[in-house]
PDB file of N, CA and C in Angstrom:
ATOM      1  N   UNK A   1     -14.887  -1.521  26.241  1.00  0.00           N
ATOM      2  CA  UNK A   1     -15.571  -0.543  25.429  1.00  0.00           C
ATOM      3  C   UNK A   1     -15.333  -0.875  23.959  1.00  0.00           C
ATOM      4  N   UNK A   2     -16.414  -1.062  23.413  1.00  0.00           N
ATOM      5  CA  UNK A   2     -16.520  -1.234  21.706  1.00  0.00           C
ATOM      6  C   UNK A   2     -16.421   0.031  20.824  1.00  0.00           C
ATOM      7  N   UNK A   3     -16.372   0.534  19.662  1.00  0.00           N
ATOM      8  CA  UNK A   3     -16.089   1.484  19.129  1.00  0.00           C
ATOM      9  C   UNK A   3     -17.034   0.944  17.786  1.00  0.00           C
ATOM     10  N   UNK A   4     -17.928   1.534  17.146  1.00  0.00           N
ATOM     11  CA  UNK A   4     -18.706   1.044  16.134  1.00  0.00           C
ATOM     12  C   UNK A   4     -18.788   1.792  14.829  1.00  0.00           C
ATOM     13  N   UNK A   5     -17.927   1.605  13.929  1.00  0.00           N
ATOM     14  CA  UNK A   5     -18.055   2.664  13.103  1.00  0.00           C
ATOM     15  C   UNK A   5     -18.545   2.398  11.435  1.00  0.00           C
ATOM     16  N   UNK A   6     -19.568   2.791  11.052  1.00  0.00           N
ATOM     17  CA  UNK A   6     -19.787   2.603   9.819  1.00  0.00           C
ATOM     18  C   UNK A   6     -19.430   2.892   8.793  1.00  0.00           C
ATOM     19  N   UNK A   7     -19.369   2.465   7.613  1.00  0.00           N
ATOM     20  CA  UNK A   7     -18.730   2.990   6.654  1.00  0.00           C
ATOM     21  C   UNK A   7     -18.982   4.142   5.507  1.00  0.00           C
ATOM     22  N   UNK A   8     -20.073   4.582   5.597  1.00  0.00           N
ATOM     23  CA  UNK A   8     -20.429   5.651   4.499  1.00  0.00           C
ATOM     24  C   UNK A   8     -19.622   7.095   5.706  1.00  0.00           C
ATOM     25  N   UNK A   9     -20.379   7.050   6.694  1.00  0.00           N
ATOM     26  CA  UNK A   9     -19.609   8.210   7.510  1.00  0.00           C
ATOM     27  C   UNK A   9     -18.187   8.191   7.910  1.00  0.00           C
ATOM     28  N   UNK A  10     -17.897   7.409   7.151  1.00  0.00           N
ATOM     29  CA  UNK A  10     -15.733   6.956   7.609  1.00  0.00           C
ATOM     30  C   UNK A  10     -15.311   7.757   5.766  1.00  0.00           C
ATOM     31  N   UNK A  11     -16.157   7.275   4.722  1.00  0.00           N
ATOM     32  CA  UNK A  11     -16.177   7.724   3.571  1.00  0.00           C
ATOM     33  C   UNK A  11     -16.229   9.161   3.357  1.00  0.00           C
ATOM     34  N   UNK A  12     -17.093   9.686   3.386  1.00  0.00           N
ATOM     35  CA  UNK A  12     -17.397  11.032   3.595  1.00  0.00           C
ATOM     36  C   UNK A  12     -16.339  11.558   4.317  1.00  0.00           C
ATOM     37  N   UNK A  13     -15.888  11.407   5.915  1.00  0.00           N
ATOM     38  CA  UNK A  13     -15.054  12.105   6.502  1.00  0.00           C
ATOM     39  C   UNK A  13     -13.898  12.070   5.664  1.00  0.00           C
ATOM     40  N   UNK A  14     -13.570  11.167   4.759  1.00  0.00           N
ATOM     41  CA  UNK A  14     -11.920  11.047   4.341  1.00  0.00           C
ATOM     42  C   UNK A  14     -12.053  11.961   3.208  1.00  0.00           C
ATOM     43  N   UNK A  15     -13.451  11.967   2.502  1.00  0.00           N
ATOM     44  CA  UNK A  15     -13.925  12.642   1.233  1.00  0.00           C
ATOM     45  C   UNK A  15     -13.646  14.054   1.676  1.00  0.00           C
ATOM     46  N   UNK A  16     -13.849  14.354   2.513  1.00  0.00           N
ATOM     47  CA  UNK A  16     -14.028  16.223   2.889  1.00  0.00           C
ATOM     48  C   UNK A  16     -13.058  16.519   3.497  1.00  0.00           C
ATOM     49  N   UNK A  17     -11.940  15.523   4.048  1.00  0.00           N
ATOM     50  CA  UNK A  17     -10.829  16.515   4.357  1.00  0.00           C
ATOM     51  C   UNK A  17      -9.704  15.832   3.287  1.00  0.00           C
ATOM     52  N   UNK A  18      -9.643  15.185   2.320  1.00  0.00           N
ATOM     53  CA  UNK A  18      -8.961  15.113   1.169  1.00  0.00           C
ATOM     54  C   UNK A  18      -9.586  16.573   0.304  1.00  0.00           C
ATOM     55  N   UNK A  19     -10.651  17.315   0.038  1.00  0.00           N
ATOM     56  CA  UNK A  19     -11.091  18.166  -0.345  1.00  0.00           C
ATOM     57  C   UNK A  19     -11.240  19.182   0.289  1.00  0.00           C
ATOM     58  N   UNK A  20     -10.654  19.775   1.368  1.00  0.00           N
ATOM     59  CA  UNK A  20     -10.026  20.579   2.440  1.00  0.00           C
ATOM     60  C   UNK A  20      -8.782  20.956   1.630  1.00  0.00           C
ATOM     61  N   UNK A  21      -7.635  19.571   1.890  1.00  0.00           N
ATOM     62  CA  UNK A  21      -6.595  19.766   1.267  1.00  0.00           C
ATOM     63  C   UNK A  21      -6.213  19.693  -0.156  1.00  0.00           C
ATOM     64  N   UNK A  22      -6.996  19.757  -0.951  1.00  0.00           N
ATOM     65  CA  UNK A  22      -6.337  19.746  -2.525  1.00  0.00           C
ATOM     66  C   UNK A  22      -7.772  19.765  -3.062  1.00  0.00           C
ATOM     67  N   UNK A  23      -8.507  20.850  -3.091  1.00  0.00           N
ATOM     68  CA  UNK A  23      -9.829  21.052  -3.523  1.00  0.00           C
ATOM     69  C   UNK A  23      -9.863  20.772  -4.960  1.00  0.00           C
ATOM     70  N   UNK A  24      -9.030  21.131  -5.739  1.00  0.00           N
ATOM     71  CA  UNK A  24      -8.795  20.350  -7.029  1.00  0.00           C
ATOM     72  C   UNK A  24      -9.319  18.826  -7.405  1.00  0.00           C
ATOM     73  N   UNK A  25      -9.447  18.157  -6.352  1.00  0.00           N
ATOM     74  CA  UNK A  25      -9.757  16.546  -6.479  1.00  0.00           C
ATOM     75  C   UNK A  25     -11.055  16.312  -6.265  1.00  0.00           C
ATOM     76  N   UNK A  26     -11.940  18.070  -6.199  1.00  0.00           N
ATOM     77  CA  UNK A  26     -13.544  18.118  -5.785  1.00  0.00           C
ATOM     78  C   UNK A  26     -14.413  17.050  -6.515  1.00  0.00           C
ATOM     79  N   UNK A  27     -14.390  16.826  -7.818  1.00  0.00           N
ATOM     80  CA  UNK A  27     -15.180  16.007  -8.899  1.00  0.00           C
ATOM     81  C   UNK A  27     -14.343  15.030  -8.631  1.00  0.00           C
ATOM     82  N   UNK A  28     -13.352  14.618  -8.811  1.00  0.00           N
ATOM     83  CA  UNK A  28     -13.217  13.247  -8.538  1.00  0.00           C
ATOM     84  C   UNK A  28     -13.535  12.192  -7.052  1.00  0.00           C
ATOM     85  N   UNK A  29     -13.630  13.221  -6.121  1.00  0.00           N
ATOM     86  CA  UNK A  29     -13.800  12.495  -4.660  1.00  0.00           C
ATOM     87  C   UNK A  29     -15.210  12.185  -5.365  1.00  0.00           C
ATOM     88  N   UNK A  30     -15.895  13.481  -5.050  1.00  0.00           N
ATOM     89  CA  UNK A  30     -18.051  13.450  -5.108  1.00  0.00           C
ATOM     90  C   UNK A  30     -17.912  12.148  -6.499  1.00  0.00           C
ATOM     91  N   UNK A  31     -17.364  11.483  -7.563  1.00  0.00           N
ATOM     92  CA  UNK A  31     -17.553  10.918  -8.384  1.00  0.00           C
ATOM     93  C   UNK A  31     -17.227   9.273  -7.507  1.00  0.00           C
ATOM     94  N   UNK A  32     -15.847   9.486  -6.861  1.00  0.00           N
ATOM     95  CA  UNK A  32     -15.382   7.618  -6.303  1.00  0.00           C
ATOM     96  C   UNK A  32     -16.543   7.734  -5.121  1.00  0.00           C
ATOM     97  N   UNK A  33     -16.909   9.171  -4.338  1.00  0.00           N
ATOM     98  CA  UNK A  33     -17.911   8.862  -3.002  1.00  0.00           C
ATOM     99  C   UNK A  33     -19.188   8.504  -3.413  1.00  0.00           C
ATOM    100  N   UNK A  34     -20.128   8.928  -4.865  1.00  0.00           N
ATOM    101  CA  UNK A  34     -21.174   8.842  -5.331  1.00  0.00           C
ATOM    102  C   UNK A  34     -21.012   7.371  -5.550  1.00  0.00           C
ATOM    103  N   UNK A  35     -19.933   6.303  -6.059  1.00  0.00           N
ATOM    104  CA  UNK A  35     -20.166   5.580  -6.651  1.00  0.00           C
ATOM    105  C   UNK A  35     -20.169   4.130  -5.537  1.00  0.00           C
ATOM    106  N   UNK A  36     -19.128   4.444  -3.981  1.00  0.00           N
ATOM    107  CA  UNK A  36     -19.267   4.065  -3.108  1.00  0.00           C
ATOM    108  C   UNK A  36     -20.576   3.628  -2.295  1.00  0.00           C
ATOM    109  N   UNK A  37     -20.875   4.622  -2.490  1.00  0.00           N
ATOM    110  CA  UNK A  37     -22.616   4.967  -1.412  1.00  0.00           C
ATOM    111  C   UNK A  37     -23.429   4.019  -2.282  1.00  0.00           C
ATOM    112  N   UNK A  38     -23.185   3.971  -3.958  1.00  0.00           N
ATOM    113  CA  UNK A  38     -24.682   3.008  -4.674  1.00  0.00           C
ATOM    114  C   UNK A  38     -23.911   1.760  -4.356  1.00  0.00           C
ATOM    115  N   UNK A  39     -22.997   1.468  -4.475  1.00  0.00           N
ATOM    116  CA  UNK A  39     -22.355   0.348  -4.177  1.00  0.00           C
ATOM    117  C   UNK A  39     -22.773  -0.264  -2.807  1.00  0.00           C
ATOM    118  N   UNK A  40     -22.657   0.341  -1.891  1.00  0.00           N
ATOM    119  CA  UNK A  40     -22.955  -0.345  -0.630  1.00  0.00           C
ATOM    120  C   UNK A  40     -24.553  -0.246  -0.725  1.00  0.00           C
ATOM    121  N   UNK A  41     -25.360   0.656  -1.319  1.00  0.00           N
ATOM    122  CA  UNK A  41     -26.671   0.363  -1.201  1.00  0.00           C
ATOM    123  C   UNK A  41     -27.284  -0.639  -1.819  1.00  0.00           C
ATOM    124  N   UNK A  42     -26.325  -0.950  -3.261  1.00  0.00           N
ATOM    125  CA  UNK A  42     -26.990  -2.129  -3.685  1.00  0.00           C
ATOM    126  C   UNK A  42     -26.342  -3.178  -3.073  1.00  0.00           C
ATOM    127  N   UNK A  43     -25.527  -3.543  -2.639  1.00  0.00           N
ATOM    128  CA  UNK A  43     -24.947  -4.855  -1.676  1.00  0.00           C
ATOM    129  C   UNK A  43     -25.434  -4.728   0.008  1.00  0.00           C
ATOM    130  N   UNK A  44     -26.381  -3.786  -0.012  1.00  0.00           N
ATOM    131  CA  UNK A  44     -26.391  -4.276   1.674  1.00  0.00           C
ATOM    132  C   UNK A  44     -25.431  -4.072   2.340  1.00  0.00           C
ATOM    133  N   UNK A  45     -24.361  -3.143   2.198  1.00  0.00           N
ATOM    134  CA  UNK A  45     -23.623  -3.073   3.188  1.00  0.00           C
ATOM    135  C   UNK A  45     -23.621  -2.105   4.261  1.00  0.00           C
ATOM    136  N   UNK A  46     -24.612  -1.151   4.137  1.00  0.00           N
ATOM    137  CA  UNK A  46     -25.040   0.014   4.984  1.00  0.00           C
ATOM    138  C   UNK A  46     -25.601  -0.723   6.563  1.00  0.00           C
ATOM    139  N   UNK A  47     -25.591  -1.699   6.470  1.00  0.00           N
ATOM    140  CA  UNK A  47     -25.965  -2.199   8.472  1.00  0.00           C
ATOM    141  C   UNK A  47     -25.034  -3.011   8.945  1.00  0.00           C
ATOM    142  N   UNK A  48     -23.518  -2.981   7.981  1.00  0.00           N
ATOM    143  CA  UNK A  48     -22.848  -3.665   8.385  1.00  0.00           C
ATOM    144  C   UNK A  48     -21.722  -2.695   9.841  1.00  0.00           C
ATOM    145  N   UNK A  49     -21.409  -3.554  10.392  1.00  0.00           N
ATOM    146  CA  UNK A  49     -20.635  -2.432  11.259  1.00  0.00           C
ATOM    147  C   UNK A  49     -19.034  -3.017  11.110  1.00  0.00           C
ATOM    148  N   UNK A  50     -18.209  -1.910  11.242  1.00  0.00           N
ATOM    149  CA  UNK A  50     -16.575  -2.563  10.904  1.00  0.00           C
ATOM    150  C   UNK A  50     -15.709  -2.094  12.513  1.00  0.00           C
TER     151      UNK A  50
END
């Protein structure tokens, strides 16, 4: 059995429960997650699987 997991939805999950626990870090997660997501969109990395 393989396990296939991509990376914007591995991002996000770590984004929202780091902001669960210390909601204080709200603008800075949405700022490193905003900048993640253009990053992989401009490199093509959104069909990569890890």
């Amino acid at each position: 059995m393989t396990i296939h997991v991509s990376l914007a939805p591995l991002v996000s999950l770590i984004a929202g429960i780091l902001i669960l626990v210390m909601p204080r870090l709200l603008n800075f997660i949405v700022a490193i997650y905003l900048i993640v997501i253009g990053l992989i969109g401009l490199f093509g990395m959104g069909n990569a699987h890890f």
